[in-house]
C-alpha atoms as a PDB file:
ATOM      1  CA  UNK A   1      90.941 -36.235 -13.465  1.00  0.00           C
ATOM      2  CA  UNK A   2      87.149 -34.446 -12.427  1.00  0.00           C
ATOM      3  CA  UNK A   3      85.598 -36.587  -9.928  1.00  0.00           C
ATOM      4  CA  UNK A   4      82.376 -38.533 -11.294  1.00  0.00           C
ATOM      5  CA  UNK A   5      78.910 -37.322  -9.739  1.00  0.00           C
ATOM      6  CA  UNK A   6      78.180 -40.809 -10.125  1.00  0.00           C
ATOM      7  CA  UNK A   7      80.285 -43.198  -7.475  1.00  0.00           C
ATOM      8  CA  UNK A   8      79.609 -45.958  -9.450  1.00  0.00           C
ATOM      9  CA  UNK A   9      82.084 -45.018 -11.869  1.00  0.00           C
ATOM     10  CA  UNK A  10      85.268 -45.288  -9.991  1.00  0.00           C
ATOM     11  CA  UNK A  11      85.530 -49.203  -9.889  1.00  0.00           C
ATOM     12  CA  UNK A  12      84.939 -49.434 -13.664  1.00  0.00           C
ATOM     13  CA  UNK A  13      87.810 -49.930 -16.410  1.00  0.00           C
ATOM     14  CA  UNK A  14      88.291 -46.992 -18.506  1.00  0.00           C
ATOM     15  CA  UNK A  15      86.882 -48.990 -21.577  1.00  0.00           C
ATOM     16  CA  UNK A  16      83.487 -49.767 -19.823  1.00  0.00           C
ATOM     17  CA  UNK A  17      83.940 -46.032 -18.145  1.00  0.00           C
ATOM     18  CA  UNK A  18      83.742 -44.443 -21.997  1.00  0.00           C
ATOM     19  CA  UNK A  19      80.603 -47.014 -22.670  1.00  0.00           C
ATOM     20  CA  UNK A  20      78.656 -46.166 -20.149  1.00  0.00           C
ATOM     21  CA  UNK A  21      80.055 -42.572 -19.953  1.00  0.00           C
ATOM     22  CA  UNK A  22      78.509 -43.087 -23.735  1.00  0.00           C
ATOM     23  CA  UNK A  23      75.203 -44.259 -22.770  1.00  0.00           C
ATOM     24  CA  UNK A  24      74.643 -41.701 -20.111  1.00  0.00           C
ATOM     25  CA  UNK A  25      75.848 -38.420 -22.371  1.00  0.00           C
ATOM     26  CA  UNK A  26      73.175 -40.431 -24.999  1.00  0.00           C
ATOM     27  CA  UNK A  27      70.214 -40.640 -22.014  1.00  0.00           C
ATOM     28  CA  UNK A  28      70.810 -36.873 -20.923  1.00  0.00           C
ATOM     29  CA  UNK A  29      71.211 -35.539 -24.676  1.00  0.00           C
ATOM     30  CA  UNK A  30      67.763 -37.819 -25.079  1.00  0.00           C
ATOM     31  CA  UNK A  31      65.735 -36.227 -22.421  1.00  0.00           C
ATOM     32  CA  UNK A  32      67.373 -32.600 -23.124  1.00  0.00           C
ATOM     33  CA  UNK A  33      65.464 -33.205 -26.435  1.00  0.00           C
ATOM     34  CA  UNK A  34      62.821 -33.932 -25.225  1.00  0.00           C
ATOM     35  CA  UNK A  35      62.142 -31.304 -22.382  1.00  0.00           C
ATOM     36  CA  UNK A  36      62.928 -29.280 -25.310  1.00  0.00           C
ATOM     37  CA  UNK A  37      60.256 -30.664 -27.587  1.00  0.00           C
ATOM     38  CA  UNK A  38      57.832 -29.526 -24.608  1.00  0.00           C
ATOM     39  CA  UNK A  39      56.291 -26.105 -25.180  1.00  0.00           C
ATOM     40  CA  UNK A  40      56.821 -23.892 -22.398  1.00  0.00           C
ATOM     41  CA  UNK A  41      53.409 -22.695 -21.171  1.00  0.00           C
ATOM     42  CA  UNK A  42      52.717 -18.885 -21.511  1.00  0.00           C
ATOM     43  CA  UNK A  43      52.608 -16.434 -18.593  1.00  0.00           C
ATOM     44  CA  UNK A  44      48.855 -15.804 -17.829  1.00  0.00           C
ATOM     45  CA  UNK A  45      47.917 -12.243 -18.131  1.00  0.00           C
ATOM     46  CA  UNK A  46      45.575 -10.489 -16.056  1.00  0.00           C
ATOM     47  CA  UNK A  47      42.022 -10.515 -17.602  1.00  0.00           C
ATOM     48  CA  UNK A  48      40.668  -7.183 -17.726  1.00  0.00           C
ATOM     49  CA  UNK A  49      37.528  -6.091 -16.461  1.00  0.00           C
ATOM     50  CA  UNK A  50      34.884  -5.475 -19.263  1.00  0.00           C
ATOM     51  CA  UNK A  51      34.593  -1.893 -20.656  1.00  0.00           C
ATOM     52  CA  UNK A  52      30.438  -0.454 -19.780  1.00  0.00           C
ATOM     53  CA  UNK A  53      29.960  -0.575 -23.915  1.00  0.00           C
ATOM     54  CA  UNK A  54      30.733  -4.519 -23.628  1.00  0.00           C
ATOM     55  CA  UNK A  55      29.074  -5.818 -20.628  1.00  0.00           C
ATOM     56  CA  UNK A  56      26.450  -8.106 -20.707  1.00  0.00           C
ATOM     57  CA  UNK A  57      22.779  -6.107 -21.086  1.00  0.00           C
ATOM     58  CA  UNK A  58      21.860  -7.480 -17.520  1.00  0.00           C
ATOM     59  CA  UNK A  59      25.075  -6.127 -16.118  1.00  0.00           C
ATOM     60  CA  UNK A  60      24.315  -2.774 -17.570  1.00  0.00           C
ATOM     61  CA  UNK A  61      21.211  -2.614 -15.535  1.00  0.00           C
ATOM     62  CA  UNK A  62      22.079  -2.731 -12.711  1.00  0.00           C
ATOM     63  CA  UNK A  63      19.679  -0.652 -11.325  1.00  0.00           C
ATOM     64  CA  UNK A  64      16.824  -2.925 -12.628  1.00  0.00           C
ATOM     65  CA  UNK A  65      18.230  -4.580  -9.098  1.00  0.00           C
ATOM     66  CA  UNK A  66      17.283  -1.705  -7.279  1.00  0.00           C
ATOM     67  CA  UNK A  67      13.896  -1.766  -9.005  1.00  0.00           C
ATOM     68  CA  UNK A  68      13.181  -4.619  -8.044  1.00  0.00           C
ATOM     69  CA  UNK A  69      13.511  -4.239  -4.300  1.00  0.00           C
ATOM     70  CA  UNK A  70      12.079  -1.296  -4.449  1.00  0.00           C
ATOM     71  CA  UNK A  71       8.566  -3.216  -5.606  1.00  0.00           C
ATOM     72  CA  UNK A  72       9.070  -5.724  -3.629  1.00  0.00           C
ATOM     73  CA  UNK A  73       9.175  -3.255  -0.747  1.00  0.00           C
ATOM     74  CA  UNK A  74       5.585  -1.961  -2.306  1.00  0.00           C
ATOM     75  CA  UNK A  75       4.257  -4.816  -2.511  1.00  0.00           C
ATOM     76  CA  UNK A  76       5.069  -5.932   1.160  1.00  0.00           C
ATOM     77  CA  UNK A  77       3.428  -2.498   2.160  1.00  0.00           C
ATOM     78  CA  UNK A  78       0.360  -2.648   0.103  1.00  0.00           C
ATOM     79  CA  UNK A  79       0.037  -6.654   1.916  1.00  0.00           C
ATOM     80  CA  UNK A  80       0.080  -4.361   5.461  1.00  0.00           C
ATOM     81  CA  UNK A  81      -1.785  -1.403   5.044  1.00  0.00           C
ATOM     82  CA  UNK A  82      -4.670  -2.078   1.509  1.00  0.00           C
ATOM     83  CA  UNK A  83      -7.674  -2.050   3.212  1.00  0.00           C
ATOM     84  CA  UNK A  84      -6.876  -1.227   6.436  1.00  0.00           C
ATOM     85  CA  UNK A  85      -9.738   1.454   7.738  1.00  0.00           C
ATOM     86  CA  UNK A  86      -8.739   4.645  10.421  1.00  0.00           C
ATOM     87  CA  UNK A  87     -10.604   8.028  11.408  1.00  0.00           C
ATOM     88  CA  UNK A  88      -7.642  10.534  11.233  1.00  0.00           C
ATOM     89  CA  UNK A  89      -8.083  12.767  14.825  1.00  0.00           C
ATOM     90  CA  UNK A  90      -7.629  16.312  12.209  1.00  0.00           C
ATOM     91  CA  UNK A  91     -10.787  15.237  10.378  1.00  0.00           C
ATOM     92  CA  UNK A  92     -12.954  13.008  12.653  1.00  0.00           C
ATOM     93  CA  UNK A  93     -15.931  14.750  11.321  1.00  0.00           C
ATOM     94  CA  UNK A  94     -15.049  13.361   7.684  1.00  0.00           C
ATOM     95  CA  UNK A  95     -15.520  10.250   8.738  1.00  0.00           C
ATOM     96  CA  UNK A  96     -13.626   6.789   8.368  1.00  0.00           C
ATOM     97  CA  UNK A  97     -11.431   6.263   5.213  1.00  0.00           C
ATOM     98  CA  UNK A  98      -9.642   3.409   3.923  1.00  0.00           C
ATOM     99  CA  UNK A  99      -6.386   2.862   2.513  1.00  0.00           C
ATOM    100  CA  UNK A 100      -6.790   2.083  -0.988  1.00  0.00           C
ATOM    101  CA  UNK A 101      -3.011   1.802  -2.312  1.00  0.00           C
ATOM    102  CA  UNK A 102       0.847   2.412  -1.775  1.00  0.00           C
ATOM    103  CA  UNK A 103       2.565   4.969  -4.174  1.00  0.00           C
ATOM    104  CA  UNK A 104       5.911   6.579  -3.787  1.00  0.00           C
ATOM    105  CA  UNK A 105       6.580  10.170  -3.750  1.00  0.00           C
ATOM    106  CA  UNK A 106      10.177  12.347  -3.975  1.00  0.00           C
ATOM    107  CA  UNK A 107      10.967  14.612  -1.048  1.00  0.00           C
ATOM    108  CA  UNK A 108      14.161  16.717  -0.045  1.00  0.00           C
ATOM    109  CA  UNK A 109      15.055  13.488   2.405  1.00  0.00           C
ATOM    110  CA  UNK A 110      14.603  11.285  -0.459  1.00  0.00           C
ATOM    111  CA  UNK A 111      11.786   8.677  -1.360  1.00  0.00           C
ATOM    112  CA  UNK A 112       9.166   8.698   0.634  1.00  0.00           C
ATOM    113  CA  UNK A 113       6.584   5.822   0.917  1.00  0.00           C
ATOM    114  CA  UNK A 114       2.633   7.019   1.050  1.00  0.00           C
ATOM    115  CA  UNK A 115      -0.697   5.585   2.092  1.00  0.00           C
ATOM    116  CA  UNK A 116      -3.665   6.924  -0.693  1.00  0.00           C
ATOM    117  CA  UNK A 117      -6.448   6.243   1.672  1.00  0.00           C
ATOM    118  CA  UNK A 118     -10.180   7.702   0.517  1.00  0.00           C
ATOM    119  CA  UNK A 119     -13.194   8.203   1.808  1.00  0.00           C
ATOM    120  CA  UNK A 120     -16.749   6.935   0.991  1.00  0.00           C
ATOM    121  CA  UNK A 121     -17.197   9.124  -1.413  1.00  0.00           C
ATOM    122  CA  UNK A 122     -13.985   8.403  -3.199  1.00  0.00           C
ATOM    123  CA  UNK A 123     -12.174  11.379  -2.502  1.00  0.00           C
ATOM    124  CA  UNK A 124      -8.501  10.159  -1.455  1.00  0.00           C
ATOM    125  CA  UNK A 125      -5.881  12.221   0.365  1.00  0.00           C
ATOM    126  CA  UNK A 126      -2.546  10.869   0.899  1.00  0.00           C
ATOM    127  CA  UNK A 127      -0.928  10.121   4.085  1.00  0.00           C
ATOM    128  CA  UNK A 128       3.101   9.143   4.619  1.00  0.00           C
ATOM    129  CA  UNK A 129       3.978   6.283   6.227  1.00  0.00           C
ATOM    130  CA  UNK A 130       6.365   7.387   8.427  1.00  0.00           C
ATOM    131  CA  UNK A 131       6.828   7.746  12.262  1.00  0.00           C
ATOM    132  CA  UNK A 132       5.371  10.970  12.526  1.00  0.00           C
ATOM    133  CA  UNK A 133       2.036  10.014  11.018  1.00  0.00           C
ATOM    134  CA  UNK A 134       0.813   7.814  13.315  1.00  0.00           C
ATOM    135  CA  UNK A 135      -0.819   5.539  10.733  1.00  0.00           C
ATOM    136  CA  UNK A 136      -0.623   2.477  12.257  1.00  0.00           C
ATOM    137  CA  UNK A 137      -1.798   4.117  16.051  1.00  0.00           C
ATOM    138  CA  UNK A 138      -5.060   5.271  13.594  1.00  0.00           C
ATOM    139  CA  UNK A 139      -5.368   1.809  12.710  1.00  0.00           C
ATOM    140  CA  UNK A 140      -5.341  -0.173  16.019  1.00  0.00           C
ATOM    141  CA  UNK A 141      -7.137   2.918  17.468  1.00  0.00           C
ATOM    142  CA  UNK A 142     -10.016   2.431  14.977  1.00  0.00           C
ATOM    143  CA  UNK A 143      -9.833  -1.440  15.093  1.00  0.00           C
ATOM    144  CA  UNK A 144     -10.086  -0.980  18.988  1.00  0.00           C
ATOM    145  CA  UNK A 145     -13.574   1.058  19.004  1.00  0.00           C
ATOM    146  CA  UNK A 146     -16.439  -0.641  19.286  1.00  0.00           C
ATOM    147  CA  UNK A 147     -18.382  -1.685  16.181  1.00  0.00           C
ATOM    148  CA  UNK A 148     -21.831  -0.328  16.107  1.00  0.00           C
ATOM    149  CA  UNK A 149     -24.893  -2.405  16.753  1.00  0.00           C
ATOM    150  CA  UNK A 150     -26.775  -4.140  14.191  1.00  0.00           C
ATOM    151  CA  UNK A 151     -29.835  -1.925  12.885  1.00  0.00           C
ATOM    152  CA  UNK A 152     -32.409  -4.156  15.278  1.00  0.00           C
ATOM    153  CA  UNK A 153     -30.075  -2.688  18.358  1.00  0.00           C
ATOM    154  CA  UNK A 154     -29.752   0.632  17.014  1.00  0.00           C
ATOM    155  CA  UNK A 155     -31.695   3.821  19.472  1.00  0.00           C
ATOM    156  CA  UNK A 156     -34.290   5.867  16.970  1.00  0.00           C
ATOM    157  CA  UNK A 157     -33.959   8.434  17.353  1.00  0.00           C
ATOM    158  CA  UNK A 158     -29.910   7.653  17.978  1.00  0.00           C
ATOM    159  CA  UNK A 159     -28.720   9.825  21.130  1.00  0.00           C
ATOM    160  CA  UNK A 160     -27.780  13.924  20.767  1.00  0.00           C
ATOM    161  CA  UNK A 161     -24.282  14.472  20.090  1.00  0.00           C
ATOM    162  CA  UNK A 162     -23.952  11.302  18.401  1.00  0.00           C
ATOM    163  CA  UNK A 163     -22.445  11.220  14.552  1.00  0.00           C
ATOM    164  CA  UNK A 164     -24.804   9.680  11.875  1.00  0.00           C
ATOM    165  CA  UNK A 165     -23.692   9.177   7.863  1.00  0.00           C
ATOM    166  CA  UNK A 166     -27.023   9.812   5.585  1.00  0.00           C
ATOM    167  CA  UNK A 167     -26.778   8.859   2.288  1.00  0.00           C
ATOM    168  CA  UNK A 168     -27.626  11.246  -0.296  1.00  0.00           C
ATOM    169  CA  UNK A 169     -27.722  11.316  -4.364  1.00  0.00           C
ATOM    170  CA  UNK A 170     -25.313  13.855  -5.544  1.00  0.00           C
ATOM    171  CA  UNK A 171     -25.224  15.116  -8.884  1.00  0.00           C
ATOM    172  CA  UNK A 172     -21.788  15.864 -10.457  1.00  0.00           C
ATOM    173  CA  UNK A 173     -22.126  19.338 -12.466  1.00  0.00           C
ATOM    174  CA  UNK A 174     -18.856  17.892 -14.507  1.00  0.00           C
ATOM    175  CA  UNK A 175     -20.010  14.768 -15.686  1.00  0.00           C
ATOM    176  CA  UNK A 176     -23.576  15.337 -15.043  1.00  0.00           C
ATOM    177  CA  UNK A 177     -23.438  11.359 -13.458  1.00  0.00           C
ATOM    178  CA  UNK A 178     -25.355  10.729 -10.311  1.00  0.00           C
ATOM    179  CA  UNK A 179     -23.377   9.238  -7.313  1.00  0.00           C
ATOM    180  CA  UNK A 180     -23.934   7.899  -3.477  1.00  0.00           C
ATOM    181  CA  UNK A 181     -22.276   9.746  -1.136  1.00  0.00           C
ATOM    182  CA  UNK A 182     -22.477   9.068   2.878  1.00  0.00           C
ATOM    183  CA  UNK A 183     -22.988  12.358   3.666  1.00  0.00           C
ATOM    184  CA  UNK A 184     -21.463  12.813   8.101  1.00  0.00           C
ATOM    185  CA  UNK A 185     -23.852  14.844  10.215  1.00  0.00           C
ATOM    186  CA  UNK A 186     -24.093  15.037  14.355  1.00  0.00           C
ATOM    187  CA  UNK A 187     -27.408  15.009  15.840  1.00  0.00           C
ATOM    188  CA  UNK A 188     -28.815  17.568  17.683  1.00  0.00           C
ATOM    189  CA  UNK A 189     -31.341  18.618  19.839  1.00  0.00           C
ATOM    190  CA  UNK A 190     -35.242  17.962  19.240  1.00  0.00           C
ATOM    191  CA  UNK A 191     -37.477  20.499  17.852  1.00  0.00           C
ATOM    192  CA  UNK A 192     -40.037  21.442  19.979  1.00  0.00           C
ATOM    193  CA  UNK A 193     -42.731  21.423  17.135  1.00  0.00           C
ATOM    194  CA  UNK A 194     -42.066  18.817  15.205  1.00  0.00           C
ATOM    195  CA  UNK A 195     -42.472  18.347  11.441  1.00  0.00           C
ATOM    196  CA  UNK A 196     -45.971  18.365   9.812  1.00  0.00           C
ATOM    197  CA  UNK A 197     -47.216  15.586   7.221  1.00  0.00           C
ATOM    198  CA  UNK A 198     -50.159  15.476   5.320  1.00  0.00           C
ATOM    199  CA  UNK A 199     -51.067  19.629   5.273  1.00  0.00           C
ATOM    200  CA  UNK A 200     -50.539  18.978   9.458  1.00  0.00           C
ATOM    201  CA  UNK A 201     -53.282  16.230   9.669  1.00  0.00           C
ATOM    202  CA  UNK A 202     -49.964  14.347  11.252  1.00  0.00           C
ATOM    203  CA  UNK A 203     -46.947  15.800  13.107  1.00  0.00           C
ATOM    204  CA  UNK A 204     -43.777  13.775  13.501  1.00  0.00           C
ATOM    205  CA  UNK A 205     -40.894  14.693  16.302  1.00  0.00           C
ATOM    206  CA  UNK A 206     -38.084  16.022  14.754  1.00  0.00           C
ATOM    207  CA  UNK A 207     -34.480  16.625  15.332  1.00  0.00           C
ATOM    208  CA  UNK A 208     -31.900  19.006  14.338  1.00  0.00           C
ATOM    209  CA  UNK A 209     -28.988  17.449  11.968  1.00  0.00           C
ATOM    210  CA  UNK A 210     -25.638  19.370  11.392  1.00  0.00           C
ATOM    211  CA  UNK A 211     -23.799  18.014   8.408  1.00  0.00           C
ATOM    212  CA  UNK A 212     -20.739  18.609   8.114  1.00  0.00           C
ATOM    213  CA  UNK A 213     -18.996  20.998   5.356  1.00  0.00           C
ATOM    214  CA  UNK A 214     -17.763  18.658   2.282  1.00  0.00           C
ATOM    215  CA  UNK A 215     -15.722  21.588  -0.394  1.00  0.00           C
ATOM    216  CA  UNK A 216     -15.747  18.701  -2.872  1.00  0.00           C
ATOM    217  CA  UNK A 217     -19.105  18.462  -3.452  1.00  0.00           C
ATOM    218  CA  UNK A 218     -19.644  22.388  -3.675  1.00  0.00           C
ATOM    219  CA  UNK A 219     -20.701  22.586  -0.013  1.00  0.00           C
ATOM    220  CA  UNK A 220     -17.607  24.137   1.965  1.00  0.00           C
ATOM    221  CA  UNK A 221     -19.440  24.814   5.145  1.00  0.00           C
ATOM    222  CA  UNK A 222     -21.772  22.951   7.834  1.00  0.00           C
ATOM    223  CA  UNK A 223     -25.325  22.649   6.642  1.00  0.00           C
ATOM    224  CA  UNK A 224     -28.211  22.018   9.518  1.00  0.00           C
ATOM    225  CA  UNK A 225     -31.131  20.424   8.559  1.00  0.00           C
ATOM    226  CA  UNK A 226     -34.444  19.229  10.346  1.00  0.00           C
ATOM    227  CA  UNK A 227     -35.075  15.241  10.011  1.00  0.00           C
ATOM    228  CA  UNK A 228     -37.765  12.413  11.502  1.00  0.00           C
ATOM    229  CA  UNK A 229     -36.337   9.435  11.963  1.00  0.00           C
ATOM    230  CA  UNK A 230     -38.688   7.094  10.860  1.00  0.00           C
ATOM    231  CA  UNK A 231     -36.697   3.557  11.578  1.00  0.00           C
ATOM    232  CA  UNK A 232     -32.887   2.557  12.568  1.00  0.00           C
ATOM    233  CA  UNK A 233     -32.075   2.581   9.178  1.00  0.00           C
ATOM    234  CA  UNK A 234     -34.530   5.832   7.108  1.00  0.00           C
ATOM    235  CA  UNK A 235     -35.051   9.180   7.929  1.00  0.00           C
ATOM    236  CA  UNK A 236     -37.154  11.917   6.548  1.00  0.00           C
ATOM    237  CA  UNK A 237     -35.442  15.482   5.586  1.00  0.00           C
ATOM    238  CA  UNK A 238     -38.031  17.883   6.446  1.00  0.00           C
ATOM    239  CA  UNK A 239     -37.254  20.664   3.737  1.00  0.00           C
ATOM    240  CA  UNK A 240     -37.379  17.956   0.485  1.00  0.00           C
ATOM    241  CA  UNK A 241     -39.529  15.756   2.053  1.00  0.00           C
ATOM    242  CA  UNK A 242     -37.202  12.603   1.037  1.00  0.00           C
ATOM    243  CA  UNK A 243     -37.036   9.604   3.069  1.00  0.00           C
ATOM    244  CA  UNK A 244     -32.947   8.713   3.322  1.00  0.00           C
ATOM    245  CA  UNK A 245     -30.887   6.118   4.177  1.00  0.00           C
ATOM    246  CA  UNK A 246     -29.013   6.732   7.580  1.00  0.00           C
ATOM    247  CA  UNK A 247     -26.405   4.413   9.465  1.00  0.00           C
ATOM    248  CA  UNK A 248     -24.237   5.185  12.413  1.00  0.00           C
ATOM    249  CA  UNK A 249     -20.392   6.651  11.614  1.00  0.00           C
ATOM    250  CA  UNK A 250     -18.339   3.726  11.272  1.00  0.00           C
ATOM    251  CA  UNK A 251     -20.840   1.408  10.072  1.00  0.00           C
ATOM    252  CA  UNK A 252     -20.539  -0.803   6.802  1.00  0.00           C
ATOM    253  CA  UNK A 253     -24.137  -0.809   5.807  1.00  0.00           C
ATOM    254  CA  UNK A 254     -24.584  -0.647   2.125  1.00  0.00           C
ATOM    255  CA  UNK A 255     -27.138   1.502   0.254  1.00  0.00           C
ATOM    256  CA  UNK A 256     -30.386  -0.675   0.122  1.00  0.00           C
ATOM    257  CA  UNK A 257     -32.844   1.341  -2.658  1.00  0.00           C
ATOM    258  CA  UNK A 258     -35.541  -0.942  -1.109  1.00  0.00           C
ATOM    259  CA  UNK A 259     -35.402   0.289   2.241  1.00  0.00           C
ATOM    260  CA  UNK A 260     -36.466   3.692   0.896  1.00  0.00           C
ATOM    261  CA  UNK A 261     -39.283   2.080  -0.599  1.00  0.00           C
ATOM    262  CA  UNK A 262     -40.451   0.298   2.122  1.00  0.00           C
ATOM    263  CA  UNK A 263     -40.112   3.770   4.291  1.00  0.00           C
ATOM    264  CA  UNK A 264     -42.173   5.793   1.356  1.00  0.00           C
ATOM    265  CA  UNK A 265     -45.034   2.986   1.795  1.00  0.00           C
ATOM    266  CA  UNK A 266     -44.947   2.487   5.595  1.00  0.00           C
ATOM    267  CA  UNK A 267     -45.512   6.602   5.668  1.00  0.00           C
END
């Protein structure tokens, strides 16, 4: 006879051996029917990536990403460098300019970030920002130099050699619009006979002015002149006759239509 799993069984009669041989066949039969009622669970399959043509519209942009640390980049740029003022040591004679904005521009080592900086007469030239353009040496170099004295501390006449912006009226040939430009001219040496007034009932001292060649405005190279300087802020061109607004290169003063006024009825 097979050997119960179950030691219990052993010490049993065979009558209560079939009954509870009985009730135990019963209680496995029971629970095979139900671990058969129980679905079996289904193998998980792998879920597949989705194809480009079903992807989500802001997965399919990805690059809008890019785009967007590429103006964040610009904006952090134009926060550094908009408004920032520098003489460039090429063009000294031009005069100051100031940055203005931050565009982007395509080269053969890729995309290259640029400084549109422009001048007071709006004319803009571009400038990387890179290493090897020195912008922000310009900047601290022009932040460093001295500011120039208000107009009650200003020398008239200002000192030979020195670099003086006069503001002139320009007419534009295109547009036929009138415009201020601050016109950069160095000072040179006095005249020895002066400038006459009045059919020569008065002569004034007078001084030699080199401006400086501007292709822009039709006048590619140097121009000298012969001006009075009448006050730290007006001078007279001797070959118009026109009193003019003058400042010192590098100074912010603002065109002041009174001042030539008052010069026209001091004289």
């Amino acid at each position: 006879r097979a050997r119960s799993t179950f030691p219990f069984f052993k010490s049993k009669k065979s009558s209560h051996r079939r009954v509870i041989r009985g009730a135990v066949n019963a209680f496995i039969m029971d629970a095979s029917e139900k671990t058969a009622a129980i679905p079996e669970t289904a193998p998980q399959e792998p879920v597949a990536e989705p194809s480009a043509a079903k992807r989500p519209r802001d997965e399919e942009e990805a690059p809008a990403g890019e785009e967007d640390s590429r103006a964040a980049k610009q904006a952090r740029l134009a926060e550094r460098y908009v408004g920032r003022k520098f003489l460039d040591p090429d063009a000294a004679a031009e005069g100051a300019r100031t940055i203005v904005r931050i565009e982007s521009t395509p080269t053969a080592e890729g995309e290259q970030w640029v400084a549109v900086a422009a001048r007071d007469d709006a004319s803009e030239e571009p400038y990387f920002l890179n290493a090897a353009s020195g912008m922000d040496a310009m900047i601290d170099a022009f932040r460093a130099a001295p500011a120039p004295p208000p107009p009650a501390e200003r020398p008239c006449p200002p000192a030979v050699g020195s670099w003086i912006e006069v503001l002139w009226e320009v007419l534009d040939q295109e547009t036929d619009e009138a415009k201020d430009v601050w016109w950069r001219a160095k000072v040179g040496a006095e005249k020895s006979e002066g400038h006459s007034l009045d059919g020569g009932e008065v002569v004034v001292r007078a001084w030699t002015l080199s401006y400086v060649g501007r292709p822009e405005l039709s006048e590619p190279d140097a121009v000298d002149a012969s001006v009075a300087f009448l006050s730290p802020r007006a001078l007279l061109d001797a070959e118009s006759d026109a009193v003019l607004q003058w400042r010192p290169a590098g100074a912010d003063d603002q065109p002041d239509p009174q001042l030539v006024e008052a010069s026209l009825a001091a004289e």
